[in-house]
C-alpha atoms as a PDB file:
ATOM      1  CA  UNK A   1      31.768 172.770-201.932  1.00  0.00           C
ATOM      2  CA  UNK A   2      33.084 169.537-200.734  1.00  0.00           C
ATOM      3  CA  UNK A   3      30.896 167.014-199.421  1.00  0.00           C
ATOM      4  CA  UNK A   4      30.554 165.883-196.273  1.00  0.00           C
ATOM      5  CA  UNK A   5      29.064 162.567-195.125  1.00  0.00           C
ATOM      6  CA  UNK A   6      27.225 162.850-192.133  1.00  0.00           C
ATOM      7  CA  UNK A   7      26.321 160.080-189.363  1.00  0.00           C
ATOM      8  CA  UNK A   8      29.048 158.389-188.584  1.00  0.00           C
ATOM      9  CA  UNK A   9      28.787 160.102-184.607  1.00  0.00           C
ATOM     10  CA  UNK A  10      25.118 158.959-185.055  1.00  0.00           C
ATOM     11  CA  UNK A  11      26.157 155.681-185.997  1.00  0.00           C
ATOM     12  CA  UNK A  12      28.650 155.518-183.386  1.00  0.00           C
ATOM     13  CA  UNK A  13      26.341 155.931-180.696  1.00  0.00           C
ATOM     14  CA  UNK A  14      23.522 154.034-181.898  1.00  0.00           C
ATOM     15  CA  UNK A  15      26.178 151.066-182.066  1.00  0.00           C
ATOM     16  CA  UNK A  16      27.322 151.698-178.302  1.00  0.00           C
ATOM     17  CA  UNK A  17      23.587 151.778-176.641  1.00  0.00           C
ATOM     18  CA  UNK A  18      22.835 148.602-178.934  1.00  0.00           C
ATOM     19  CA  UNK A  19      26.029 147.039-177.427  1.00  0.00           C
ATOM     20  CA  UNK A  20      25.215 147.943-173.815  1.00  0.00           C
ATOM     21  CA  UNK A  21      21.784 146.145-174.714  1.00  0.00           C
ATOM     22  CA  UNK A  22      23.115 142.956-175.010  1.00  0.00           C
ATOM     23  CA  UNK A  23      21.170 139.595-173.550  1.00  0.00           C
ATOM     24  CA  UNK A  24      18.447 142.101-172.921  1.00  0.00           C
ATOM     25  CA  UNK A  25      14.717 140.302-174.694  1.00  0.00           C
ATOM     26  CA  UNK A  26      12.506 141.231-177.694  1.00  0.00           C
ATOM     27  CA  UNK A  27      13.545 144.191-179.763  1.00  0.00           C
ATOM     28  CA  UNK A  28      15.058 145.645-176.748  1.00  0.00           C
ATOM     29  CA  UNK A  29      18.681 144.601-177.802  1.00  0.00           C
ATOM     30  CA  UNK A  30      17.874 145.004-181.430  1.00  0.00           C
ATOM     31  CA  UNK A  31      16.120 148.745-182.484  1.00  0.00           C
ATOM     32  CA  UNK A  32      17.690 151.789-180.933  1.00  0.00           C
ATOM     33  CA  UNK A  33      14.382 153.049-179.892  1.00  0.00           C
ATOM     34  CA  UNK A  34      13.361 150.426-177.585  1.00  0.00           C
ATOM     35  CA  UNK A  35      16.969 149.963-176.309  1.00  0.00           C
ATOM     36  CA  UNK A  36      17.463 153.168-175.394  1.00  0.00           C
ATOM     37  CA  UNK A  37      14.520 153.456-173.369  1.00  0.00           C
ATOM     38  CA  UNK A  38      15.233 150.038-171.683  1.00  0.00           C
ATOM     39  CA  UNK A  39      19.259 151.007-170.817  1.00  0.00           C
ATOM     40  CA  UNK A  40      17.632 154.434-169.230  1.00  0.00           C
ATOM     41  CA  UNK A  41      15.394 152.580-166.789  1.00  0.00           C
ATOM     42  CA  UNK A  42      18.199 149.308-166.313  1.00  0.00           C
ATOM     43  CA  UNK A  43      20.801 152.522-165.508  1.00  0.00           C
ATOM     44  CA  UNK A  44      18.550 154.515-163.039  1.00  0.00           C
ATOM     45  CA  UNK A  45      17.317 151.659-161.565  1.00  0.00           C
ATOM     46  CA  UNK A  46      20.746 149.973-161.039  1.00  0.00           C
ATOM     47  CA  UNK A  47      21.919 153.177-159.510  1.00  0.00           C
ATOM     48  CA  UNK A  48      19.164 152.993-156.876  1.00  0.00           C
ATOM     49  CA  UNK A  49      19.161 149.383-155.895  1.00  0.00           C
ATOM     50  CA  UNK A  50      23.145 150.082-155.084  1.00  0.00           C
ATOM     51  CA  UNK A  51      21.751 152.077-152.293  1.00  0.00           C
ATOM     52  CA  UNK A  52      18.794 150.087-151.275  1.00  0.00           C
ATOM     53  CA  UNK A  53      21.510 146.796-151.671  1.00  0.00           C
ATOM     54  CA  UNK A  54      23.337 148.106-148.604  1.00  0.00           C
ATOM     55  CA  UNK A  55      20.129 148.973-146.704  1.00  0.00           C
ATOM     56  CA  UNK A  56      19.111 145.183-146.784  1.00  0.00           C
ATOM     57  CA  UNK A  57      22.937 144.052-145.905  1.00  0.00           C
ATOM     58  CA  UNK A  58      22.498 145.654-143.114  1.00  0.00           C
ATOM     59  CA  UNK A  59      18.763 144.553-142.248  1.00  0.00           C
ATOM     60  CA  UNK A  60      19.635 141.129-142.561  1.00  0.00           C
ATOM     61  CA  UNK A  61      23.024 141.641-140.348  1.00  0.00           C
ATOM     62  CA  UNK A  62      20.766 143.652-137.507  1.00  0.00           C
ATOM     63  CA  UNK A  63      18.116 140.683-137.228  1.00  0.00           C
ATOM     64  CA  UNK A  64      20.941 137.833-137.127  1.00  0.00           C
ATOM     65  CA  UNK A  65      22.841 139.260-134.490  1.00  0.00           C
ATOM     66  CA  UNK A  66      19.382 139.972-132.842  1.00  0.00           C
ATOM     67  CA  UNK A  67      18.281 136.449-133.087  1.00  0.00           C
ATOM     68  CA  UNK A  68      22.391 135.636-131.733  1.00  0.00           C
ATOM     69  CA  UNK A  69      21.699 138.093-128.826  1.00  0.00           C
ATOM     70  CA  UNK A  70      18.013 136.501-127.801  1.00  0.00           C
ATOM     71  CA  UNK A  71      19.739 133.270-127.621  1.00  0.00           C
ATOM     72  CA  UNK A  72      22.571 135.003-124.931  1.00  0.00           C
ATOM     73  CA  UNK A  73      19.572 136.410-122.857  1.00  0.00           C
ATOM     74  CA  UNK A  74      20.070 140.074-124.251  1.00  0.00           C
ATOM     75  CA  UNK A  75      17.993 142.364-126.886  1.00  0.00           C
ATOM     76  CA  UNK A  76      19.646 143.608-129.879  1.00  0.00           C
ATOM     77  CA  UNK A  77      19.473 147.252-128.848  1.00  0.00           C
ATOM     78  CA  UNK A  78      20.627 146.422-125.306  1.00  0.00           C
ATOM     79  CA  UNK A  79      23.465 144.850-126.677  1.00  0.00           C
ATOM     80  CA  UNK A  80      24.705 147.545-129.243  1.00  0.00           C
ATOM     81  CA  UNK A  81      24.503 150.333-126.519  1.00  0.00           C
ATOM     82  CA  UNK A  82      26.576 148.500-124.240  1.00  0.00           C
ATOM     83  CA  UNK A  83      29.297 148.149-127.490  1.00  0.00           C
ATOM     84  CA  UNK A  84      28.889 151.867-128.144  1.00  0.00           C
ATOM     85  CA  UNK A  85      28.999 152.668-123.818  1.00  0.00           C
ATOM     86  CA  UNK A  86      32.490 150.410-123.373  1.00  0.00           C
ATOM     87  CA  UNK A  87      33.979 151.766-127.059  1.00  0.00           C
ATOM     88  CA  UNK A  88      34.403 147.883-128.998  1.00  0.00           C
ATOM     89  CA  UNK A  89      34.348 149.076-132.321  1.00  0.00           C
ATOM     90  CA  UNK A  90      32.491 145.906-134.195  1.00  0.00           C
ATOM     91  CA  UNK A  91      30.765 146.611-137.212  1.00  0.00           C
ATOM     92  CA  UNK A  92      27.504 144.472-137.807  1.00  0.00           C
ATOM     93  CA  UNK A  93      28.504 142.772-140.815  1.00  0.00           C
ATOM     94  CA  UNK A  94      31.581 141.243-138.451  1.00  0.00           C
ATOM     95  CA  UNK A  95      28.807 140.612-135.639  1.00  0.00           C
ATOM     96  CA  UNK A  96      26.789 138.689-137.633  1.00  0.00           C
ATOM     97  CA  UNK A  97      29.490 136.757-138.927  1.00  0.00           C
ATOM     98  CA  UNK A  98      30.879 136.072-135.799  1.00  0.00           C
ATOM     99  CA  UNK A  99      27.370 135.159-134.724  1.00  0.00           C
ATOM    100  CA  UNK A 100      26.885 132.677-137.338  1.00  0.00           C
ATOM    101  CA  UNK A 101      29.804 130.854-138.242  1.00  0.00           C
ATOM    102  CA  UNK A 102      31.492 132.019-134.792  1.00  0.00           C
ATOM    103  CA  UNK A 103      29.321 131.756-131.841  1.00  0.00           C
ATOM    104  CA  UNK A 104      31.533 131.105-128.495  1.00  0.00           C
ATOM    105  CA  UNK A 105      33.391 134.091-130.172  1.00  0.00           C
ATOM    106  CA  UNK A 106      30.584 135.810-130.382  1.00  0.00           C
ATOM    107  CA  UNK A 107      29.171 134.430-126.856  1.00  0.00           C
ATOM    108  CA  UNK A 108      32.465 136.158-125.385  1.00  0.00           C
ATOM    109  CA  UNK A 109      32.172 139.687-126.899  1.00  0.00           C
ATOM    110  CA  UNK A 110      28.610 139.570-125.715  1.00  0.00           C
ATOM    111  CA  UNK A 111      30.041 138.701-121.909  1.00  0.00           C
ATOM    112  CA  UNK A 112      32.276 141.426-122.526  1.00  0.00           C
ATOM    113  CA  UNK A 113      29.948 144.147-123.196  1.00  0.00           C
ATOM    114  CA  UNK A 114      27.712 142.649-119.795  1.00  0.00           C
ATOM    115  CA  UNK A 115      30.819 143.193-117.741  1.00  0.00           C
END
């Protein structure tokens, strides 16, 4: 029979997880073992905080234009039914923009929603 060599797939992937593993500490970028435990918990937990990463976006843009709206004499959820009631399509992450870097722009949307 001929001979076959085996591991070279073996090798292969050991070499890719130990590449992924890179500027990771201790023997987590250096033996397979440890590495490949450490990429399964940086890859699940990367997946969730891509959710939970929007979530806070749009925390932070809710209590900005809240704080914009107290100034204005009006409470946040005052002010976003009135945007849904006359159909201005803003998103939050323009509002609080707007709110921040913009606010006689943002001064006149709110007038425009009181009308």
């Amino acid at each position: 029979m001929v001979r076959v060599k085996r591991g070279k797939i073996a090798h292969k992937r050991r070499k890719n997880v130990l590449k992924h593993t890179k500027g990771f500490r201790w023997g987590r970028k250096s033996k397979y073992r440890l590495a490949k435990q450490a990429l399964q918990k940086a890859w699940s937990y990367s997946y969730r905080d891509r959710k939970t990463k929007k979530r806070n976006f749009r925390k932070l843009w809710q209590v900005q234009i809240s704080a914009a709206c107290k100034n204005l004499g009006l409470s946040y959820s005052k002010f976003i039914g009135l945007l849904k009631k006359k159909n201005i399509e803003i998103d939050r992450k323009i509002l609080s923009q707007l709110a921040k870097e913009k606010p006689d722009v943002f001064e006149k949307v709110v007038e425009e929603t009181k009308k």
